[in-house]
C-alpha atoms as a PDB file:
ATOM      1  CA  UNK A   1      95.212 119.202 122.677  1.00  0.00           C
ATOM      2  CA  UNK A   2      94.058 115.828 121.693  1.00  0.00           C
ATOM      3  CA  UNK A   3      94.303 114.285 118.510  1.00  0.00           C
ATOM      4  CA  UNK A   4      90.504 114.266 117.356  1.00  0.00           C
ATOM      5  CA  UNK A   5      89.644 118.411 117.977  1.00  0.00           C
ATOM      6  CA  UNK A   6      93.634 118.599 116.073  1.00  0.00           C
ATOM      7  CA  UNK A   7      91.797 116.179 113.641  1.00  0.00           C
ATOM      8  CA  UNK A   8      88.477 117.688 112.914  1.00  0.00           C
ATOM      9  CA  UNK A   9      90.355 121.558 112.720  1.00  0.00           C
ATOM     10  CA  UNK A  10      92.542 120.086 109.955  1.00  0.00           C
ATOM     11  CA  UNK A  11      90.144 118.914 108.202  1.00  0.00           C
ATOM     12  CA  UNK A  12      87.955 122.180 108.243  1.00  0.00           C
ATOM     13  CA  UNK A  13      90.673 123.665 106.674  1.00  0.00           C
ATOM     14  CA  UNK A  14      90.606 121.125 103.782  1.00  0.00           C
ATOM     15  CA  UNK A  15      94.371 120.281 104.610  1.00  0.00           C
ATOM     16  CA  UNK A  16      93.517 116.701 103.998  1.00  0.00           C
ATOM     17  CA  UNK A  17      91.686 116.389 100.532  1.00  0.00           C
ATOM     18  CA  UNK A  18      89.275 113.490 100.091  1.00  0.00           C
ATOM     19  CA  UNK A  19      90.511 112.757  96.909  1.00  0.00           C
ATOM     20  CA  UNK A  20      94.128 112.546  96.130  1.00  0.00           C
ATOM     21  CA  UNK A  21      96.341 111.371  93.020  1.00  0.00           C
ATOM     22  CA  UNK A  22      99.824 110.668  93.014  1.00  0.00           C
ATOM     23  CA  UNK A  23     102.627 109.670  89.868  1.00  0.00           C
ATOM     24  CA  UNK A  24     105.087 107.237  90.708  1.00  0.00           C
ATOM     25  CA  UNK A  25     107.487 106.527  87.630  1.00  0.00           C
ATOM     26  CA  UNK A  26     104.199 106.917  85.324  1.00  0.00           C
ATOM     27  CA  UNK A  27     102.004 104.901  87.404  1.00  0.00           C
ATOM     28  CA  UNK A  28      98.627 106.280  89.052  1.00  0.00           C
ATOM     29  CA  UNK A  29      97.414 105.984  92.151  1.00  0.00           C
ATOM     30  CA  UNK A  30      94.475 107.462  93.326  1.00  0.00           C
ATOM     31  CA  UNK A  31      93.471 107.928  97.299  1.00  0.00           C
ATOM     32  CA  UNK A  32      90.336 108.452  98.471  1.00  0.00           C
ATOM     33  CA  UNK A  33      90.254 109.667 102.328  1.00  0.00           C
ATOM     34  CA  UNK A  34      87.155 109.086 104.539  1.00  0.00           C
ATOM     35  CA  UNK A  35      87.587 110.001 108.358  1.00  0.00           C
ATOM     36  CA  UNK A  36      91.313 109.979 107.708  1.00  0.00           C
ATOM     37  CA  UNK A  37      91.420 106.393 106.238  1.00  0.00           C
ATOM     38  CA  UNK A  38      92.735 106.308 103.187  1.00  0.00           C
ATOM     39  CA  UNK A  39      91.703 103.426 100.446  1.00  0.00           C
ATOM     40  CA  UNK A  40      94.000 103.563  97.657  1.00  0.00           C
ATOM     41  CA  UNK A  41      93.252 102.822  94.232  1.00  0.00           C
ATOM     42  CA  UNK A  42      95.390 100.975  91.593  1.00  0.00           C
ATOM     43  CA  UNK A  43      94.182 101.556  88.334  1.00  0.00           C
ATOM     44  CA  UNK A  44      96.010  98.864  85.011  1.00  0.00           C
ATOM     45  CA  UNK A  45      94.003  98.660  81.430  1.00  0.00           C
ATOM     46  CA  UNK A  46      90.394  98.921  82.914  1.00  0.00           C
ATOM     47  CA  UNK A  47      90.725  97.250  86.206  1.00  0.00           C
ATOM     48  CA  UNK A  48      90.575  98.488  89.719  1.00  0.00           C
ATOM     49  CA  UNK A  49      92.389  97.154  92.298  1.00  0.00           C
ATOM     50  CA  UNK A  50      91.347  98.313  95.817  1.00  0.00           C
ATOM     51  CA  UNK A  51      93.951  98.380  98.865  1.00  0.00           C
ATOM     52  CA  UNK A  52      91.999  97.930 101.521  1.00  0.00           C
ATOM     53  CA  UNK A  53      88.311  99.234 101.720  1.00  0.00           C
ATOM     54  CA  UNK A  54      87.733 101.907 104.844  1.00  0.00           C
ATOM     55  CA  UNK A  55      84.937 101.579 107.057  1.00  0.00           C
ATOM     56  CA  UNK A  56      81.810  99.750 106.381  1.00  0.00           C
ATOM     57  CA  UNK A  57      79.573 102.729 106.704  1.00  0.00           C
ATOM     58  CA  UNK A  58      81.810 104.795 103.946  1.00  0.00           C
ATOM     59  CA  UNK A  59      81.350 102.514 101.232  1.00  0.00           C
ATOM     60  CA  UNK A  60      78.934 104.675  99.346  1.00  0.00           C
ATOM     61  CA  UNK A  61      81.229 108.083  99.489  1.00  0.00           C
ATOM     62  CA  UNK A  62      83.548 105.281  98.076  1.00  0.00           C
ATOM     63  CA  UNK A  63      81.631 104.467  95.217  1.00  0.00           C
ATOM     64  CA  UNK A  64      81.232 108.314  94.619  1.00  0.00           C
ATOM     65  CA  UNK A  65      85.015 108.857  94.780  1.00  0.00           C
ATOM     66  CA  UNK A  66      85.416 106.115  92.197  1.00  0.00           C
ATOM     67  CA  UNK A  67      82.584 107.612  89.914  1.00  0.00           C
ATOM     68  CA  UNK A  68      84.325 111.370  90.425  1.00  0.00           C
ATOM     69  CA  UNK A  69      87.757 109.671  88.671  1.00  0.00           C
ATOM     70  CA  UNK A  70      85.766 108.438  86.089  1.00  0.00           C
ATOM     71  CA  UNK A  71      85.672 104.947  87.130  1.00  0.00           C
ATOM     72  CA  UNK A  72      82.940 102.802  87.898  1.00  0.00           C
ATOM     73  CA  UNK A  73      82.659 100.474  91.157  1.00  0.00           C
ATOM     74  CA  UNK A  74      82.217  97.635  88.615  1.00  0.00           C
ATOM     75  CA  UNK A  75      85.658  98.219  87.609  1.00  0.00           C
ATOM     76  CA  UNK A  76      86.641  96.723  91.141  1.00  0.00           C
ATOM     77  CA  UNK A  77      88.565  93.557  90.767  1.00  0.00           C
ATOM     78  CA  UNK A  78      89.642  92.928  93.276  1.00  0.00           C
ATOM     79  CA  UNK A  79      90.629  94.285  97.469  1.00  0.00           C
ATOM     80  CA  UNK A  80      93.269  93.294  99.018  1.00  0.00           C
ATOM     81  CA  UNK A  81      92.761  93.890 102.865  1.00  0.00           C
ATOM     82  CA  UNK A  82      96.233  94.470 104.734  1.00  0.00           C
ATOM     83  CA  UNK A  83      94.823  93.540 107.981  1.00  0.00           C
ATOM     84  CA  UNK A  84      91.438  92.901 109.490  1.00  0.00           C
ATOM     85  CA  UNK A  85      90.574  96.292 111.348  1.00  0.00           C
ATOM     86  CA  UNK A  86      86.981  97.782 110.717  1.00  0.00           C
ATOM     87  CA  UNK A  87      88.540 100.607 109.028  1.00  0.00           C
ATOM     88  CA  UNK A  88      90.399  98.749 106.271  1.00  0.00           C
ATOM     89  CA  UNK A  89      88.187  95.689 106.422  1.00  0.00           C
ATOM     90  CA  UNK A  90      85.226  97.416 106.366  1.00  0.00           C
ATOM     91  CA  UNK A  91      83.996  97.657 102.988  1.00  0.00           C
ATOM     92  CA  UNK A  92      85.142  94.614 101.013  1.00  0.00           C
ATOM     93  CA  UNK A  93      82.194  92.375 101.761  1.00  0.00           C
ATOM     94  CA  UNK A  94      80.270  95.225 100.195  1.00  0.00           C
ATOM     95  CA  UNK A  95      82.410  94.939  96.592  1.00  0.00           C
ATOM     96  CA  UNK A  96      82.827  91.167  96.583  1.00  0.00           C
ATOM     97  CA  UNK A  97      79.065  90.701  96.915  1.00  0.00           C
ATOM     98  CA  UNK A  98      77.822  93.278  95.004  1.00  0.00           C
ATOM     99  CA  UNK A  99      80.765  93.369  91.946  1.00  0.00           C
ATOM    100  CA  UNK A 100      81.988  90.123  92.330  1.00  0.00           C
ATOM    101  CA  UNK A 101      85.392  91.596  93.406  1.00  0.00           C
ATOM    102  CA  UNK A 102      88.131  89.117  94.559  1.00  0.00           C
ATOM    103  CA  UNK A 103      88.984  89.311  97.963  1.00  0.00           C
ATOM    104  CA  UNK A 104      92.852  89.199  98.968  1.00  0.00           C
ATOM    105  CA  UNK A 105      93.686  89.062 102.907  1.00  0.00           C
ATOM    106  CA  UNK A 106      96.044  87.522 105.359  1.00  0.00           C
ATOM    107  CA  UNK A 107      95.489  84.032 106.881  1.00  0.00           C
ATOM    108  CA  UNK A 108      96.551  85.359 110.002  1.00  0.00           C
ATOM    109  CA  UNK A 109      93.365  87.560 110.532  1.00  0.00           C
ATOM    110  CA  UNK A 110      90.726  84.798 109.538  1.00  0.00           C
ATOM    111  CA  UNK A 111      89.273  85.296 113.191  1.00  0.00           C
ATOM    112  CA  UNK A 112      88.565  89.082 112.799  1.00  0.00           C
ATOM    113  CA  UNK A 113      87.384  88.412 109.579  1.00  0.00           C
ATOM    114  CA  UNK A 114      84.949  86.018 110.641  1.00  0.00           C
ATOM    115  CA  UNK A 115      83.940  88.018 114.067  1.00  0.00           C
ATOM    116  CA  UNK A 116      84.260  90.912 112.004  1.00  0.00           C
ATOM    117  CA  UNK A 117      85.898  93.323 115.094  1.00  0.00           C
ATOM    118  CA  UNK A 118      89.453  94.363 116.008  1.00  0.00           C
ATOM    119  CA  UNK A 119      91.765  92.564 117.818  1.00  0.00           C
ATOM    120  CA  UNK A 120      92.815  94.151 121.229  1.00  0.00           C
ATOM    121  CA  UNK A 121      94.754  97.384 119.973  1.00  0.00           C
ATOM    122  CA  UNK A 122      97.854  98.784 121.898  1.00  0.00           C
ATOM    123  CA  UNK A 123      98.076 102.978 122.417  1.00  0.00           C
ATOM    124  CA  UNK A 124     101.142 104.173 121.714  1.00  0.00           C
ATOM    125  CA  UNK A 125     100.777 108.465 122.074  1.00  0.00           C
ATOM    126  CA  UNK A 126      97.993 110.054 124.606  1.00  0.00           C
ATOM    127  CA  UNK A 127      96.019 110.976 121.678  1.00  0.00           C
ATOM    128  CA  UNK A 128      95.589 107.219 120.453  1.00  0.00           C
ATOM    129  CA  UNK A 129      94.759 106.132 124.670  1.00  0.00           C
ATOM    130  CA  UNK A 130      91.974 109.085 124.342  1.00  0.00           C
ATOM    131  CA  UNK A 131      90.239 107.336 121.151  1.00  0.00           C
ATOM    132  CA  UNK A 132      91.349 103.616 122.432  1.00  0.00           C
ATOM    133  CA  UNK A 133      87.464 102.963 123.577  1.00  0.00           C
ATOM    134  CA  UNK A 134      85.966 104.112 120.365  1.00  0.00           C
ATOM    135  CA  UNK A 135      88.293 102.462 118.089  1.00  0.00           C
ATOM    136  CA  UNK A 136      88.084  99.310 119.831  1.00  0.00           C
ATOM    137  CA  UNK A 137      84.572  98.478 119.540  1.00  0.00           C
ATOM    138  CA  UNK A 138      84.264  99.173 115.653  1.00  0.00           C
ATOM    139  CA  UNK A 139      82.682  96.443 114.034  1.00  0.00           C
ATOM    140  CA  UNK A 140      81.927  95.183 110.674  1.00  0.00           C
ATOM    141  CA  UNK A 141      79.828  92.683 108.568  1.00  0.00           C
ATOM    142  CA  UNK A 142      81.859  89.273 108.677  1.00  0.00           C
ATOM    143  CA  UNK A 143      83.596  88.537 105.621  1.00  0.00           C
ATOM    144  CA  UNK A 144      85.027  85.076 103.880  1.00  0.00           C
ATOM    145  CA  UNK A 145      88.144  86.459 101.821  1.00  0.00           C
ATOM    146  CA  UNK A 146      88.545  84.423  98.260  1.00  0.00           C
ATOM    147  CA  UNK A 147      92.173  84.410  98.507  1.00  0.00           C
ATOM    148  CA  UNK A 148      94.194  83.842 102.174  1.00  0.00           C
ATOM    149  CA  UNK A 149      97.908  85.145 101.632  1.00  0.00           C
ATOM    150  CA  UNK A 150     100.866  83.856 104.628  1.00  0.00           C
ATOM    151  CA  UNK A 151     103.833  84.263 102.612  1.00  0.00           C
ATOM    152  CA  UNK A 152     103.830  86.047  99.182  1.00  0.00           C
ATOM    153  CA  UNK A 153     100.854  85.474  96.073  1.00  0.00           C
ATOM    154  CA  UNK A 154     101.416  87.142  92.931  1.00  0.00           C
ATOM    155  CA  UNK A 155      98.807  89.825  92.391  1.00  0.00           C
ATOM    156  CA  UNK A 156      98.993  89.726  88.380  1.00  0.00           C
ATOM    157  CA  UNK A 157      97.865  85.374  88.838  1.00  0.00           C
ATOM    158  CA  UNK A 158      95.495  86.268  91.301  1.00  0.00           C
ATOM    159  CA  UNK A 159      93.202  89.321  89.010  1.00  0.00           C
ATOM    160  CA  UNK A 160      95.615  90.572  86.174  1.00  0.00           C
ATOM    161  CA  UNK A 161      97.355  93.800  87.648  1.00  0.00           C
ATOM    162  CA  UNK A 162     100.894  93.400  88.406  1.00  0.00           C
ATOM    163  CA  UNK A 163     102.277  93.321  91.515  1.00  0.00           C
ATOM    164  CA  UNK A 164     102.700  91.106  94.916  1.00  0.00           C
ATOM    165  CA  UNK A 165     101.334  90.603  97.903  1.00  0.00           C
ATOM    166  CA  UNK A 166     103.692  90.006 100.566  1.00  0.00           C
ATOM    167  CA  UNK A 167     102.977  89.105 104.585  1.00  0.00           C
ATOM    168  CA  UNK A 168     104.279  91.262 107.263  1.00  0.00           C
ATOM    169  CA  UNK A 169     102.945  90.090 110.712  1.00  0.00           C
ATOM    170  CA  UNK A 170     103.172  92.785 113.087  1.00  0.00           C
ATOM    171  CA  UNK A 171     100.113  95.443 112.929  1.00  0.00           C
ATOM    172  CA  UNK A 172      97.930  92.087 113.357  1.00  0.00           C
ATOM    173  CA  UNK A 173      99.024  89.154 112.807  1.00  0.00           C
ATOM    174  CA  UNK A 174      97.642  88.678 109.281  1.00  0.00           C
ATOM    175  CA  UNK A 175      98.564  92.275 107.875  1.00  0.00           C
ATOM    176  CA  UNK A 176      99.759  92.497 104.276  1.00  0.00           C
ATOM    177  CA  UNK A 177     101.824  94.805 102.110  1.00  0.00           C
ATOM    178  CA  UNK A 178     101.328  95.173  98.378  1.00  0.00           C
ATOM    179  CA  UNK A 179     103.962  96.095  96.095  1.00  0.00           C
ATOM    180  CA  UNK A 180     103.314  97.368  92.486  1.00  0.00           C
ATOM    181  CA  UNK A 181     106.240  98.513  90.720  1.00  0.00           C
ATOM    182  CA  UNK A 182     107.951 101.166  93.165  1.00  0.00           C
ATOM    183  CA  UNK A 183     105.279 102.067  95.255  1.00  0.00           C
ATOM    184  CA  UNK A 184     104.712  99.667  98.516  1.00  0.00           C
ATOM    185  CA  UNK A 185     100.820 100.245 100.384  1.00  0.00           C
ATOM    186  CA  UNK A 186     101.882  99.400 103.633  1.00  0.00           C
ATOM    187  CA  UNK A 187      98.361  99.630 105.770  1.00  0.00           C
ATOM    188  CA  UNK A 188      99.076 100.195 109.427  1.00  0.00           C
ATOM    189  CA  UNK A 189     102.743  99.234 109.217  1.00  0.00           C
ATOM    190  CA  UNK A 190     103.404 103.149 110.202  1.00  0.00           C
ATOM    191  CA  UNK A 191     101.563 106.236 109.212  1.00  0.00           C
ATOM    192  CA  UNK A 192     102.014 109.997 107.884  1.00  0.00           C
ATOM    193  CA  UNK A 193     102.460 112.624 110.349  1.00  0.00           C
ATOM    194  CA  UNK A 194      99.670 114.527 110.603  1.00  0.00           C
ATOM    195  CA  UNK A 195     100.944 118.291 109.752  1.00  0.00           C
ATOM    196  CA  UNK A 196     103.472 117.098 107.901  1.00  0.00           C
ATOM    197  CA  UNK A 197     105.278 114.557 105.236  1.00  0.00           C
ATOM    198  CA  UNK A 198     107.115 113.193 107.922  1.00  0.00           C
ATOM    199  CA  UNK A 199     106.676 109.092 108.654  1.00  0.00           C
ATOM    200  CA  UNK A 200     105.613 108.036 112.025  1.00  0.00           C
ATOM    201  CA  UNK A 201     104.738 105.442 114.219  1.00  0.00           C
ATOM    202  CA  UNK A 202     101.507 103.948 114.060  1.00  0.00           C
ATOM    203  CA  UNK A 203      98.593 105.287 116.917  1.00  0.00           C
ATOM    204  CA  UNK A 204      98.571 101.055 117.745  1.00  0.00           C
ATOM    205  CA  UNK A 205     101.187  98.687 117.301  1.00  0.00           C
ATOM    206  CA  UNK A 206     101.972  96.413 120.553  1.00  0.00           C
ATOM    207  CA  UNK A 207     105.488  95.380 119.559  1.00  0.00           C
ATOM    208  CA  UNK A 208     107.201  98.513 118.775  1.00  0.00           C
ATOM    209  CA  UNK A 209     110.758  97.162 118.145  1.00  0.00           C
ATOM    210  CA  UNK A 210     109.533  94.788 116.331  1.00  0.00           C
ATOM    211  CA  UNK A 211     107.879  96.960 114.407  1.00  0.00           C
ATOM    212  CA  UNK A 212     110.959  98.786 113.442  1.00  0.00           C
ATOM    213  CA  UNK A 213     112.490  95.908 112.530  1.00  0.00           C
ATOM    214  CA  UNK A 214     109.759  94.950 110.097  1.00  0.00           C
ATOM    215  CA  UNK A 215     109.890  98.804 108.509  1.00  0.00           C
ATOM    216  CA  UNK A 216     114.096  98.334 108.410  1.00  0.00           C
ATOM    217  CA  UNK A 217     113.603  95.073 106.257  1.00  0.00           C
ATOM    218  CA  UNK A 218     111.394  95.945 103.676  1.00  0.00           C
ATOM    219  CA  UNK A 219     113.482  99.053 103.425  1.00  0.00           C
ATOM    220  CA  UNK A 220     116.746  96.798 102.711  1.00  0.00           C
ATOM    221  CA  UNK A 221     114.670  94.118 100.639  1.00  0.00           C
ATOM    222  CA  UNK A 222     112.778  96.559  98.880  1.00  0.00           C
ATOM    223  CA  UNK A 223     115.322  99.030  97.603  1.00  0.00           C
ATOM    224  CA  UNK A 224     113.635 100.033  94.183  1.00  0.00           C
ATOM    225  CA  UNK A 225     110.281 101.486  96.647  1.00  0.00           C
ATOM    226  CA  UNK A 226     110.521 105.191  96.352  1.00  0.00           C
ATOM    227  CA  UNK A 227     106.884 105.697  97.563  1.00  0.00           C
ATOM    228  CA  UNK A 228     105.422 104.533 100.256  1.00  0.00           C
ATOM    229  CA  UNK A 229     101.713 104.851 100.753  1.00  0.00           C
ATOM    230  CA  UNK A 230      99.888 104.068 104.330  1.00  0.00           C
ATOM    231  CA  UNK A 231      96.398 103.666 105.728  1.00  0.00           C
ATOM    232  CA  UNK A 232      96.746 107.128 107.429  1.00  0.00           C
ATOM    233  CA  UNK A 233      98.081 110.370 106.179  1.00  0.00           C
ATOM    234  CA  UNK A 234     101.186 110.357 103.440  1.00  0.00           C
ATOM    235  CA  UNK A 235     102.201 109.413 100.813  1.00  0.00           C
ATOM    236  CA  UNK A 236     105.518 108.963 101.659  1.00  0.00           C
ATOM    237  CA  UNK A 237     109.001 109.042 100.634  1.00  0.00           C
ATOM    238  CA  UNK A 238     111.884 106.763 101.314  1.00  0.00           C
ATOM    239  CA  UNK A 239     113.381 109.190 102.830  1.00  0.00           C
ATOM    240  CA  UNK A 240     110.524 109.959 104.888  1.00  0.00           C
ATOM    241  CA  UNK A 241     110.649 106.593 106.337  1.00  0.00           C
ATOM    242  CA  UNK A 242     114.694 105.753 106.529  1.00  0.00           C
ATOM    243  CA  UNK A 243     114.401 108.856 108.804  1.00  0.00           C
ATOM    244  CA  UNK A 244     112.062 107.577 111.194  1.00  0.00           C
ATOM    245  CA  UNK A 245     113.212 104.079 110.836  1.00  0.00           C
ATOM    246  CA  UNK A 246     117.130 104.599 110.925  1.00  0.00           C
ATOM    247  CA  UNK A 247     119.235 101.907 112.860  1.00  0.00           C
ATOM    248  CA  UNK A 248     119.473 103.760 116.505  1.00  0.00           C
ATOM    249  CA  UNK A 249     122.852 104.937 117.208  1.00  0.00           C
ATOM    250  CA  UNK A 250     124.984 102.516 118.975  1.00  0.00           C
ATOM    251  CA  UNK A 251     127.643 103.462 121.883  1.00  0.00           C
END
């Protein structure tokens, strides 16, 4: 069985809520979950700060989501895109134009931004090489970000929320991470399992080792993170992810 019949009977049985808040150490953070993107919401004394912005065409389920939690797309301050795929990129031309929201994405995806498309995506289960077509030719509106991150930008300078905004090349070559207190939104770096809270590897990445290597050092440079939240599935724990991530065994 293939992952988008798995997908759609999942989501029939309302397995994967739409709307979804989690606590970490007294802190917030609400997810909202269209066609299993999530957009997560960071909410600090009135403002709204968006990690990343799901597909274009979602934006107004968005706006509902916001509304539902008693918040109010104005509120929006700012997205920060962790890398230039349709479904993170998506929306944010949509809440920079229309709220005035601050932009926040990696310098290393300023040509998807401007061609607004994906970059050539690598399969790595059958289920992702089934999709591959689809998912490659999303598209979006172009988009100028306000603020190009390729090293580290302090969130609370940039739009008054504490936190960072760190790069981790990998995903794409612009993709960004976002710490706020002990919770790290990683985008694409890896994802939730899908039936369970286990971590796993993302359905692209092209440099799998890599890739581990970039999960392994956040995880050592990072050590306060007990949550980790993704672009698909989770939340996770640090457990969750030392698991999946663990140094291989060596003979």
């Amino acid at each position: 069985m293939r992952l988008l019949p798995l997908l759609t009977s999942v989501a029939l049985c309302g397995c994967f809520p739409e709307r979804v808040s989690t606590t970490v150490e007294g802190r917030k953070v609400l997810t909202f979950q269209h066609e299993f993107t999530n957009v997560h919401a960071v909410v600090h004394d009135g403002k709204v700060v968006l990690v990343d912005s799901g597909h274009e065409r979602n934006v107004p389920k968005l706006e509902a989501d916001l509304v539902a939690e008693g918040l109010s797309p104005r509120d929006v301050v700012a997205v920060v895109v962790t890398h230039g795929h349709a479904d993170h990129a998506g929306g944010a031309r949509h809440f920079q134009q229309t709220y005035g929201a601050k932009v926040i994405a990696g310098r290393g995806d300023t040509t998807l931004f401007t061609e607004g498309r994906n970059d050539p995506l690598c399969p790595t289960n059958a289920d992702a090489r089934d999709r591959l077509a689809k998912d490659q030719a999303e598209t979006y509106q172009p988009l100028v970000p306000d603020v190009l991150v390729d090293g580290a930008a302090s969130l609370e300078a940039l739009v008054g929320v504490p936190g960072e905004v760190l790069s981790v090349p990998g995903h794409t070559e612009g993709s960004l991470v976002v710490k706020v207190e002990r919770s790290l939104f990683v985008g694409d770096l890896l994802r939730g399992a899908v039936f369970t809270r286990d971590a796993d590897v993302h359905f692209y990445m092209c440099d799998l080792e890599d890739n581990a290597n970039d999960v392994r050092g956040l995880l050592a440079s990072q050590p306060d993170v007990t949550t980790w939240f993704v672009g698909h599935f989770g939340p996770l724990t640090r457990a969750a992810v030392e698991a999946k991530f663990a140094e291989p065994t060596r003979r």
